[in-house]
PDB file of N, CA and C in Angstrom:
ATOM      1  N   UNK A   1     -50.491  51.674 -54.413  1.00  0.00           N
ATOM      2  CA  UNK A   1     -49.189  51.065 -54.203  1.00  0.00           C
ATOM      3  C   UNK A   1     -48.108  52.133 -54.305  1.00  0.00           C
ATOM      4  N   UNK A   2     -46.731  51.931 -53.988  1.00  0.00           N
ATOM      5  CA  UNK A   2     -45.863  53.160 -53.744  1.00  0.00           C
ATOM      6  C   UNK A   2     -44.353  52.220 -53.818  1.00  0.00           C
ATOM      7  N   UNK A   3     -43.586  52.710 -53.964  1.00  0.00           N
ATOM      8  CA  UNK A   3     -42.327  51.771 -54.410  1.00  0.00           C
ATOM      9  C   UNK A   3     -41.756  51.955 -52.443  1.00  0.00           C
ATOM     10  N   UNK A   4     -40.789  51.069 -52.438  1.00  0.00           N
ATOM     11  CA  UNK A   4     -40.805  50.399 -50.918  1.00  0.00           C
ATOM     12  C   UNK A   4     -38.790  50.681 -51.276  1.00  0.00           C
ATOM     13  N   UNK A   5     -38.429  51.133 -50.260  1.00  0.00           N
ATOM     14  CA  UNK A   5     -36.781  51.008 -49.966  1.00  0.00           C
ATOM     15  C   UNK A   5     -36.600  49.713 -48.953  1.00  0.00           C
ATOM     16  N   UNK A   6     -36.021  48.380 -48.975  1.00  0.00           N
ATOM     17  CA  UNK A   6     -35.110  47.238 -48.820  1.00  0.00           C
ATOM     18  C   UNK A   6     -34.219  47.073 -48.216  1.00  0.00           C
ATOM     19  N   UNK A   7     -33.870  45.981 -47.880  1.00  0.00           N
ATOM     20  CA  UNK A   7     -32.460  45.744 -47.169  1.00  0.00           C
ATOM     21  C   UNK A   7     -30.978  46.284 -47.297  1.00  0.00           C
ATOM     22  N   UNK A   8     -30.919  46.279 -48.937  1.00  0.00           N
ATOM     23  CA  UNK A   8     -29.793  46.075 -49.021  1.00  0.00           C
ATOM     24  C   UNK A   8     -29.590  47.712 -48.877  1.00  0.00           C
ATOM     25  N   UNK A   9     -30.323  48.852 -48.388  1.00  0.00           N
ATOM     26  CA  UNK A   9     -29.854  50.399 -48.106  1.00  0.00           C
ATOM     27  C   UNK A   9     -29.658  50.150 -46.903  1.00  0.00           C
ATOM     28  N   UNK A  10     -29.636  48.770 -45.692  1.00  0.00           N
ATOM     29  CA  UNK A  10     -29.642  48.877 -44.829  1.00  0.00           C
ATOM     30  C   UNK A  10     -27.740  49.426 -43.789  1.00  0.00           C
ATOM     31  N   UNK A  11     -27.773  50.741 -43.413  1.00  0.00           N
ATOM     32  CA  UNK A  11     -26.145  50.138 -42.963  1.00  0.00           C
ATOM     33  C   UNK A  11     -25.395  50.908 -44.658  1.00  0.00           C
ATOM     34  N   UNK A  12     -25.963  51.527 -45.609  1.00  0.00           N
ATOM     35  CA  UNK A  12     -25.750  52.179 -46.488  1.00  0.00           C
ATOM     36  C   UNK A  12     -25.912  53.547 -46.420  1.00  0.00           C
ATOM     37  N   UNK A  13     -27.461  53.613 -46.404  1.00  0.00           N
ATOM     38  CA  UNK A  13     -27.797  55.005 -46.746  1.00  0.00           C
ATOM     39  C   UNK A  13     -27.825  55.995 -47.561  1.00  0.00           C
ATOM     40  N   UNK A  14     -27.628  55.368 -49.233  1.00  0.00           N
ATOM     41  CA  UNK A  14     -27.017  56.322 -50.138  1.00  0.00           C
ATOM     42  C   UNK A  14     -28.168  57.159 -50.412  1.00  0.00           C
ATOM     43  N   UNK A  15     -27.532  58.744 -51.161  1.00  0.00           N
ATOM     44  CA  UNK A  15     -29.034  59.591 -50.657  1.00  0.00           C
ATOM     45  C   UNK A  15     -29.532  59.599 -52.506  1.00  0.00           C
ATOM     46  N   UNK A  16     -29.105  59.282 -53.491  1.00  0.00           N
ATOM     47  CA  UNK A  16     -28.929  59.628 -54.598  1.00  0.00           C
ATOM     48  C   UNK A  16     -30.341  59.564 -55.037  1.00  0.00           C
ATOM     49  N   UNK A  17     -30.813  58.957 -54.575  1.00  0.00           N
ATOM     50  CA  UNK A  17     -32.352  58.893 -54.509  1.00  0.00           C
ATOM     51  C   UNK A  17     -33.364  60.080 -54.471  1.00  0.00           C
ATOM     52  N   UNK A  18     -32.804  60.317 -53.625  1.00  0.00           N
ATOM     53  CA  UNK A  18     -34.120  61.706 -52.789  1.00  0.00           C
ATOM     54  C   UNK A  18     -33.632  63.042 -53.420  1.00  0.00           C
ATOM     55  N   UNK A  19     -33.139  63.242 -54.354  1.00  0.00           N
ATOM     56  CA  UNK A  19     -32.437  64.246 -55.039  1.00  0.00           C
ATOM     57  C   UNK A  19     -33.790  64.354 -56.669  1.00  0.00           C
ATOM     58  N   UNK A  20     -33.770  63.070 -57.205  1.00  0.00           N
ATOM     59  CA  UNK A  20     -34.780  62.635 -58.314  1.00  0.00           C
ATOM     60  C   UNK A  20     -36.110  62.645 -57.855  1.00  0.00           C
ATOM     61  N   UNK A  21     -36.660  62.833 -56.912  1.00  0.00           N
ATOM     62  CA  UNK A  21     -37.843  62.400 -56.698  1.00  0.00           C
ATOM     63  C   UNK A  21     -38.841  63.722 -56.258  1.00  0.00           C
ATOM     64  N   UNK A  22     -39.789  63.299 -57.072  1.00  0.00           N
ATOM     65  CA  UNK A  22     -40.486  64.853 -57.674  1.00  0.00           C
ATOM     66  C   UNK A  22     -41.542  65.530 -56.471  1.00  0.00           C
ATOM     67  N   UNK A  23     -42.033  64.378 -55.160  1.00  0.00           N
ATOM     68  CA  UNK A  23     -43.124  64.416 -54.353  1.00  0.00           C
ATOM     69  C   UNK A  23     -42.360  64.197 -52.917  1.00  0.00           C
ATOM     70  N   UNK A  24     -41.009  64.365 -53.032  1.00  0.00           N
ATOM     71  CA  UNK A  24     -40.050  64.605 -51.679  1.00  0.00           C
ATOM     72  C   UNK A  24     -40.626  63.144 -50.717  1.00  0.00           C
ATOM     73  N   UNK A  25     -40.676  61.931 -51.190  1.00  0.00           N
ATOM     74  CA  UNK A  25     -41.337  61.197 -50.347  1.00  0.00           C
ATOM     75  C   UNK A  25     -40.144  60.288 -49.958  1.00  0.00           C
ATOM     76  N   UNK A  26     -39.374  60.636 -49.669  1.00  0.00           N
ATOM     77  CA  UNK A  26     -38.033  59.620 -49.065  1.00  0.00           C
ATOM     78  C   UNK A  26     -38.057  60.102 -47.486  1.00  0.00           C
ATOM     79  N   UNK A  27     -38.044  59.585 -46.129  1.00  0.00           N
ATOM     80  CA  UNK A  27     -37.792  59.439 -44.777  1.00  0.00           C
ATOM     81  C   UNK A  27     -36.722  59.164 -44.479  1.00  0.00           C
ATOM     82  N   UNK A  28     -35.629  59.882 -43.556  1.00  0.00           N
ATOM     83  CA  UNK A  28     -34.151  59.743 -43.606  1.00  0.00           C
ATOM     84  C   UNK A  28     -34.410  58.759 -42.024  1.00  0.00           C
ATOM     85  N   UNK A  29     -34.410  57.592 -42.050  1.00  0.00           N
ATOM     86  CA  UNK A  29     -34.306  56.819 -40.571  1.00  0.00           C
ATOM     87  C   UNK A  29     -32.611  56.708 -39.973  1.00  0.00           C
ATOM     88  N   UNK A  30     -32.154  56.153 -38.974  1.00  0.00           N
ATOM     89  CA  UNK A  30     -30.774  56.039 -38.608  1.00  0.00           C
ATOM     90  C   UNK A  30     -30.436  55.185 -39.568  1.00  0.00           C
ATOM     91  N   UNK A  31     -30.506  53.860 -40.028  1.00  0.00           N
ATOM     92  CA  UNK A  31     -29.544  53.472 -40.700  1.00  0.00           C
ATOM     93  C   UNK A  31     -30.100  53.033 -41.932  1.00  0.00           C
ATOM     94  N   UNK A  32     -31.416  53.516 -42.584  1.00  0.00           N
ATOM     95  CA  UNK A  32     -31.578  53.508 -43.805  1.00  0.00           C
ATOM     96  C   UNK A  32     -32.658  54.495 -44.313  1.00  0.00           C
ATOM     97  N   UNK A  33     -33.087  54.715 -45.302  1.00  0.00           N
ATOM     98  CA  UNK A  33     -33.734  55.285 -45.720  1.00  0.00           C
ATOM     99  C   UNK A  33     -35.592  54.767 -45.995  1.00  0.00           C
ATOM    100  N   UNK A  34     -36.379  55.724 -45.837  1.00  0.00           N
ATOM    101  CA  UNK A  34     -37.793  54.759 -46.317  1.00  0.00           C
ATOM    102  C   UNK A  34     -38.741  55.955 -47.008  1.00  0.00           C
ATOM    103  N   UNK A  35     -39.424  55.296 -47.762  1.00  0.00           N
ATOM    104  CA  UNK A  35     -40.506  55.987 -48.600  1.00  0.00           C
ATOM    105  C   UNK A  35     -42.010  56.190 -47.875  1.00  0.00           C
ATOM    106  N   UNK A  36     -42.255  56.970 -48.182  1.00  0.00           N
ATOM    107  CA  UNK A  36     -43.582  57.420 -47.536  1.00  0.00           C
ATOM    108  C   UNK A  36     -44.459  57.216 -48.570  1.00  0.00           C
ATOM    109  N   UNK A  37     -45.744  55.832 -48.511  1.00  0.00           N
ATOM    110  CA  UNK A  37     -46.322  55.731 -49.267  1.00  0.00           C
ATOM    111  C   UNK A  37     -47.442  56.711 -50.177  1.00  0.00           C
ATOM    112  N   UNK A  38     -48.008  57.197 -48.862  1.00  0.00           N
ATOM    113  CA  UNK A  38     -48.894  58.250 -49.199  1.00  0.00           C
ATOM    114  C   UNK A  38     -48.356  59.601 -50.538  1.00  0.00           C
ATOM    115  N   UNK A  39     -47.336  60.097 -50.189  1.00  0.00           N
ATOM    116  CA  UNK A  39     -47.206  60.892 -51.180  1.00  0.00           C
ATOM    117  C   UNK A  39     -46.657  60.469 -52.097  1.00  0.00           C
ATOM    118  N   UNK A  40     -46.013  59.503 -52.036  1.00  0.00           N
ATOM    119  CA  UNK A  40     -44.969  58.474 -53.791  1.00  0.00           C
ATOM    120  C   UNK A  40     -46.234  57.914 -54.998  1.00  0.00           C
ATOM    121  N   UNK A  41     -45.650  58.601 -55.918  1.00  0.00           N
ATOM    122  CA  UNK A  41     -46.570  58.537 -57.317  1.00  0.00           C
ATOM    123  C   UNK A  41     -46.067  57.643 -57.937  1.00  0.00           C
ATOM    124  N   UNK A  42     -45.066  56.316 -57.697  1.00  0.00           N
ATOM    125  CA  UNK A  42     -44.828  55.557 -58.294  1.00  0.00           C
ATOM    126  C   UNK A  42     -44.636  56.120 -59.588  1.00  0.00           C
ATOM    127  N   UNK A  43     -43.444  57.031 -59.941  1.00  0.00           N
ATOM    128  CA  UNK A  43     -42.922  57.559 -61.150  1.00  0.00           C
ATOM    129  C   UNK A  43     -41.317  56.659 -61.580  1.00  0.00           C
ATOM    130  N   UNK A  44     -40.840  56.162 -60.009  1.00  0.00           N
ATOM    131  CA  UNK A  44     -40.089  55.048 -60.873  1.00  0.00           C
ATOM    132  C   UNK A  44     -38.324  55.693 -60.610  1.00  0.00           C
ATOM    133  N   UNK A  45     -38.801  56.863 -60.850  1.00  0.00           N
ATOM    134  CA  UNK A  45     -37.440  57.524 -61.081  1.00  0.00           C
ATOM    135  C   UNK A  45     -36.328  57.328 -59.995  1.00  0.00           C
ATOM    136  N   UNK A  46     -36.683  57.171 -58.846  1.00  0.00           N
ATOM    137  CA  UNK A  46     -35.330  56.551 -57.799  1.00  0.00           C
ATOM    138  C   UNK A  46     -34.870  55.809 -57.571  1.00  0.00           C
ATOM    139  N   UNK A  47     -35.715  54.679 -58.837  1.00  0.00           N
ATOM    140  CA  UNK A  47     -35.222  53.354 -58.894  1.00  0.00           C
ATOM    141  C   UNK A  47     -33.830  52.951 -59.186  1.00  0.00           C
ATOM    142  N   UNK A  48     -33.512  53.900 -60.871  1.00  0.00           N
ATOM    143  CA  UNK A  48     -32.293  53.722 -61.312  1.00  0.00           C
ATOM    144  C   UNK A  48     -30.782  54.368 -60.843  1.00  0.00           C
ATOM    145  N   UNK A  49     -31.460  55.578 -59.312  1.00  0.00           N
ATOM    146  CA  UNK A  49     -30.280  55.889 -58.533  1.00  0.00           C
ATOM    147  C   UNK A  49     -29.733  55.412 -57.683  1.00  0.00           C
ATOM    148  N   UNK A  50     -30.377  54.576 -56.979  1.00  0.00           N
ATOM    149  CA  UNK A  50     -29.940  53.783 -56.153  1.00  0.00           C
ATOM    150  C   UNK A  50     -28.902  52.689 -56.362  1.00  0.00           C
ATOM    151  N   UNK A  51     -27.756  53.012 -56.072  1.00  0.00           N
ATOM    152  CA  UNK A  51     -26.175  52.184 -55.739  1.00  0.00           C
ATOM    153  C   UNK A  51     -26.615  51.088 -55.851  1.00  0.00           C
ATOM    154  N   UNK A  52     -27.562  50.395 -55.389  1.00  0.00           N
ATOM    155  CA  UNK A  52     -27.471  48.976 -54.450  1.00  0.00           C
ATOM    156  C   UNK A  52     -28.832  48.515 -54.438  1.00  0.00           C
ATOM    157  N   UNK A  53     -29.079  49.141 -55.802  1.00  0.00           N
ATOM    158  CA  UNK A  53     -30.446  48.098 -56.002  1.00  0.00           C
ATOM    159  C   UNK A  53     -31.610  47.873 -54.701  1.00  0.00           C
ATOM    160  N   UNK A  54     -32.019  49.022 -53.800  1.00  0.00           N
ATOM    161  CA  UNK A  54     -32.731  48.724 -52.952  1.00  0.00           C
ATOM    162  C   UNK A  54     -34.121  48.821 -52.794  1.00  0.00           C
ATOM    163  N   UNK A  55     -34.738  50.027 -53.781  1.00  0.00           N
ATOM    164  CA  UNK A  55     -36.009  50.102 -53.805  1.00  0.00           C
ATOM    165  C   UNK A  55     -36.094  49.520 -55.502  1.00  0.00           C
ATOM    166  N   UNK A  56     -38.007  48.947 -54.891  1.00  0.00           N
ATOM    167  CA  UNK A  56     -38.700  48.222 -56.056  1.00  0.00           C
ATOM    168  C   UNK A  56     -40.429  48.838 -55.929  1.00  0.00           C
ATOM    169  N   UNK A  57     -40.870  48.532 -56.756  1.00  0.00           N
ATOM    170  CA  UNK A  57     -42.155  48.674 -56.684  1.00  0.00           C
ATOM    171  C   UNK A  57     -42.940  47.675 -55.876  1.00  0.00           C
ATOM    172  N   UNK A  58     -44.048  47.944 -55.587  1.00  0.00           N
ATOM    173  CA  UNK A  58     -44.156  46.972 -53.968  1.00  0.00           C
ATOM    174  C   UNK A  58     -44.722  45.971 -54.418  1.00  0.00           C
ATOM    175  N   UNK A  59     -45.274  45.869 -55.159  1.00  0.00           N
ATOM    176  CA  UNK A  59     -45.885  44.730 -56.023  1.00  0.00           C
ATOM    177  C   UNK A  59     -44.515  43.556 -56.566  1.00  0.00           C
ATOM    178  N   UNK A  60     -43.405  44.160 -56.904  1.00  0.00           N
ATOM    179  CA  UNK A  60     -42.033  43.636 -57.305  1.00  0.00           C
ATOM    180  C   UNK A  60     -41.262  43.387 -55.995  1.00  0.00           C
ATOM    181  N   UNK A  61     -41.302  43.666 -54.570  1.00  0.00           N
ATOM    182  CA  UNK A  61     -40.600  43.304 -53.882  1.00  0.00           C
ATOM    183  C   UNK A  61     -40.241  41.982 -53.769  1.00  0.00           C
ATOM    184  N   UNK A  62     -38.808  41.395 -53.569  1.00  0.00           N
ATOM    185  CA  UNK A  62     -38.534  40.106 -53.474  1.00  0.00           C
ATOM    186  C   UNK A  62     -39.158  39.324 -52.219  1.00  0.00           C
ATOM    187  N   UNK A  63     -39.610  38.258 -52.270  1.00  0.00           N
ATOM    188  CA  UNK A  63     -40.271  37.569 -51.102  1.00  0.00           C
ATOM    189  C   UNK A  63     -39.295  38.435 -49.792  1.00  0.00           C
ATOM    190  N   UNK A  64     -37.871  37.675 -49.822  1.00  0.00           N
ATOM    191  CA  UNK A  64     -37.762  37.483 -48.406  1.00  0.00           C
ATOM    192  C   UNK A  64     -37.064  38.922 -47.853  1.00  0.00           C
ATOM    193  N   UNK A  65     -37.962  40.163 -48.704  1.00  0.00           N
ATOM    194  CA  UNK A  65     -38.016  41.586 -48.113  1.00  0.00           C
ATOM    195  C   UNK A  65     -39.269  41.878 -47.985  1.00  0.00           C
ATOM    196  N   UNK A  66     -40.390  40.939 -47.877  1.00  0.00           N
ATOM    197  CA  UNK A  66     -41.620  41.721 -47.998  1.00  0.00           C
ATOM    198  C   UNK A  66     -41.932  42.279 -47.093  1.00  0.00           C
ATOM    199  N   UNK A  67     -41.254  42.110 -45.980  1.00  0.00           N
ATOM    200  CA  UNK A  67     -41.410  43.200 -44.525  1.00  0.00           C
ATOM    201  C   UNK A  67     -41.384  44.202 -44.514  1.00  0.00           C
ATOM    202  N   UNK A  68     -40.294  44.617 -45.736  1.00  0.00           N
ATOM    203  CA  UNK A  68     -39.694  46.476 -45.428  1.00  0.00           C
ATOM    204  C   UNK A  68     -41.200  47.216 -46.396  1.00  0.00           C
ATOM    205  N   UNK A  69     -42.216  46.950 -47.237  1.00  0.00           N
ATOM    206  CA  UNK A  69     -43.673  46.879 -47.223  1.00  0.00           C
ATOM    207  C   UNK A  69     -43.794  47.658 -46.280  1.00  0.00           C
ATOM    208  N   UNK A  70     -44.379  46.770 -45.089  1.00  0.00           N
ATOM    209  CA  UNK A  70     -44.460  47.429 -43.467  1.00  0.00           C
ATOM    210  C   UNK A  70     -43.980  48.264 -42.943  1.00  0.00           C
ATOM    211  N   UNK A  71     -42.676  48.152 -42.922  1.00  0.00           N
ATOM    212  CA  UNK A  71     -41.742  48.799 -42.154  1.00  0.00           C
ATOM    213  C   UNK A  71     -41.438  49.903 -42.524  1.00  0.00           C
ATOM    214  N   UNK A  72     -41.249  50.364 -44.296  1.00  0.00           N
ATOM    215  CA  UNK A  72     -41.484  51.903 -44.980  1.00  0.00           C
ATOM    216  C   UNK A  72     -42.645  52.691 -44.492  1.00  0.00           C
ATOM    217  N   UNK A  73     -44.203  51.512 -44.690  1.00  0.00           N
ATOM    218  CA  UNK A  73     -45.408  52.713 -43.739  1.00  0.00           C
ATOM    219  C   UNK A  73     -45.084  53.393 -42.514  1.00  0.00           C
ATOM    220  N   UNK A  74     -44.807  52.218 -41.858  1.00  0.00           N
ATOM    221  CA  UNK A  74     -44.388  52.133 -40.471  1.00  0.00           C
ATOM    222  C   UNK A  74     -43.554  53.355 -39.883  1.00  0.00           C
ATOM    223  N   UNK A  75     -42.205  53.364 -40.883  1.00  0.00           N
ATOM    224  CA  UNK A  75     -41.384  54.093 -39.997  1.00  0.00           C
ATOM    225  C   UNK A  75     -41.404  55.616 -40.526  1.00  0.00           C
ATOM    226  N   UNK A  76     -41.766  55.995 -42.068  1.00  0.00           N
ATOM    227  CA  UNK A  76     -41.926  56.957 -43.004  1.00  0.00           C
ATOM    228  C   UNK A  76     -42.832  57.935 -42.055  1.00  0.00           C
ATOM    229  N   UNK A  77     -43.588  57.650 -41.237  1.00  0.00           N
ATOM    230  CA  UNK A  77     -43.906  59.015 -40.574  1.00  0.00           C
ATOM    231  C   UNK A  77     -43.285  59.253 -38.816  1.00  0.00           C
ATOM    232  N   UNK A  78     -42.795  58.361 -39.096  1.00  0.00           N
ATOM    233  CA  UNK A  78     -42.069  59.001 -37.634  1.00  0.00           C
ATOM    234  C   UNK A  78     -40.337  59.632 -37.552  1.00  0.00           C
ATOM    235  N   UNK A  79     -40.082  59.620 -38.739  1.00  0.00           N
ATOM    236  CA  UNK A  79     -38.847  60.019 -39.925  1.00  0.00           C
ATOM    237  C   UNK A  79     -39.078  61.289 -40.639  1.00  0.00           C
ATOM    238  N   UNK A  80     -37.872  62.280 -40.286  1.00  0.00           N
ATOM    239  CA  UNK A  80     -37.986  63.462 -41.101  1.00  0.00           C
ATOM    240  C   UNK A  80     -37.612  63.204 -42.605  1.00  0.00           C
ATOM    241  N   UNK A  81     -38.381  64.215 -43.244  1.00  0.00           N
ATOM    242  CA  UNK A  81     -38.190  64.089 -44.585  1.00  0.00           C
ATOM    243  C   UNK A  81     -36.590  64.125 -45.167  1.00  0.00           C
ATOM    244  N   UNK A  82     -36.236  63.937 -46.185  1.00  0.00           N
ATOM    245  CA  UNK A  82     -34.904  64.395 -46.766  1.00  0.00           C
ATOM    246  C   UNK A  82     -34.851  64.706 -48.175  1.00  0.00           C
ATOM    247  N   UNK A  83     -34.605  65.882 -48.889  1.00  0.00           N
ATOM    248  CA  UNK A  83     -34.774  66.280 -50.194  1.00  0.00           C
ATOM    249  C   UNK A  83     -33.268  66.711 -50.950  1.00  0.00           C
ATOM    250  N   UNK A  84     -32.368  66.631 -49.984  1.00  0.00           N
ATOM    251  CA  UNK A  84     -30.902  66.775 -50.417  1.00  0.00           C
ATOM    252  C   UNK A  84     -30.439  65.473 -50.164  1.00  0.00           C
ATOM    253  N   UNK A  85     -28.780  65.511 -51.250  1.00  0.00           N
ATOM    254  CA  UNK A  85     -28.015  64.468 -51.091  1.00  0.00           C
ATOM    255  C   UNK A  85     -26.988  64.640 -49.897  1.00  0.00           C
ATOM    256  N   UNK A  86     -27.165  63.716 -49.508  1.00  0.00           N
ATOM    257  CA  UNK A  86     -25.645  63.451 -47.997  1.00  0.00           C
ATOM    258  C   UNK A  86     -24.632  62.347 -47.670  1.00  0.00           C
ATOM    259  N   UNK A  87     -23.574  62.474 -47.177  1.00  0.00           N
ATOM    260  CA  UNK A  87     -22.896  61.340 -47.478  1.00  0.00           C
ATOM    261  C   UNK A  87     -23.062  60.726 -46.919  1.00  0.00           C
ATOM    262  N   UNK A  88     -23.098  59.024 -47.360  1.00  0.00           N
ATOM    263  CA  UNK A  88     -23.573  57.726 -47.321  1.00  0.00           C
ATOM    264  C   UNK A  88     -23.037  57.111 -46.055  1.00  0.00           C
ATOM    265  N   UNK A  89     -23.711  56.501 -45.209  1.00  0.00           N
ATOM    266  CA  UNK A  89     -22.691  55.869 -43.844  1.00  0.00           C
ATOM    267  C   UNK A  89     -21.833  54.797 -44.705  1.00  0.00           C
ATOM    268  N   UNK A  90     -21.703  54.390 -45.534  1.00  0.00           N
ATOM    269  CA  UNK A  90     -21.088  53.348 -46.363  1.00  0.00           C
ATOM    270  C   UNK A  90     -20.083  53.927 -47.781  1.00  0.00           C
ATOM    271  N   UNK A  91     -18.579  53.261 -48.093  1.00  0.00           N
ATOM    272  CA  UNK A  91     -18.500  54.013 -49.234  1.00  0.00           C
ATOM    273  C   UNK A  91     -19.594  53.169 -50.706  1.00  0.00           C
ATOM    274  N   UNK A  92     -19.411  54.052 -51.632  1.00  0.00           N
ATOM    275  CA  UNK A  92     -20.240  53.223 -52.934  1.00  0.00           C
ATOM    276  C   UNK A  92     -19.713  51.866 -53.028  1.00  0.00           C
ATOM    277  N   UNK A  93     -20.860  51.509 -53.882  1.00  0.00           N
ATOM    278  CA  UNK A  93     -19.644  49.830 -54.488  1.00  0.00           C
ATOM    279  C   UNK A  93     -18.542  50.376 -55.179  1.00  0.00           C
ATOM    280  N   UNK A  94     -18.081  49.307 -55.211  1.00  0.00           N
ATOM    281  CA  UNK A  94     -17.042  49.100 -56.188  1.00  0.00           C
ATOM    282  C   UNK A  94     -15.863  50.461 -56.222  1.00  0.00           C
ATOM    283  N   UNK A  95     -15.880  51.075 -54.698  1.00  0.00           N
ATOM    284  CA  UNK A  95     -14.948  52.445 -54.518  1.00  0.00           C
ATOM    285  C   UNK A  95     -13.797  51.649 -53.316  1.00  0.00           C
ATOM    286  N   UNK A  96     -13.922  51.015 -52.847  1.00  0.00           N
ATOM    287  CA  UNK A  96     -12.987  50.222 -52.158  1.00  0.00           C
ATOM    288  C   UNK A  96     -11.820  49.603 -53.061  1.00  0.00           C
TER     289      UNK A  96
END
């Protein structure tokens, strides 16, 4: 199992994530971000950077995201990697 990035990075993009993460397994797609199962050690740690609450452990995904599951395998190798932070297509919460 491998922790899964969600909707709500959708149209976000925050990178704060892929900065913590020890096995570089974050995929920069156009309008969100996805994890590449294969190399994610489920260490947890990009959980608590994420703005907007988007990645979970896949076992913890909320029902009516269980797609992005799929859609992280799916799109994580046809997506270049990303190991730096960049600015967000969105501002943070609560910066408006």
């Amino acid at each position: 199992m491998a922790h899964v990035v969600t909707s709500p990075c959708f149209g976000c993009k925050y990178t704060d994530c892929v900065t913590v993460c020890p096995t570089d397994c974050f995929r920069e797609g156009e309008q969100m971000l996805y994890i590449d199962p294969e190399p994610c050690i489920d260490c947890g740690m990009c959980v608590a950077e994420c703005p907007v609450e988007a990645i979970f452990y896949e076992k913890d995904v909320p029902a009516e995201w269980k797609d992005f599951i799929a859609l992280n395998a799916e799109m994580a190798p046809k997506c270049p990697p990303i190991v730096t932070q960049k600015a967000p297509l969105a501002a943070p919460p609560g910066s408006v």
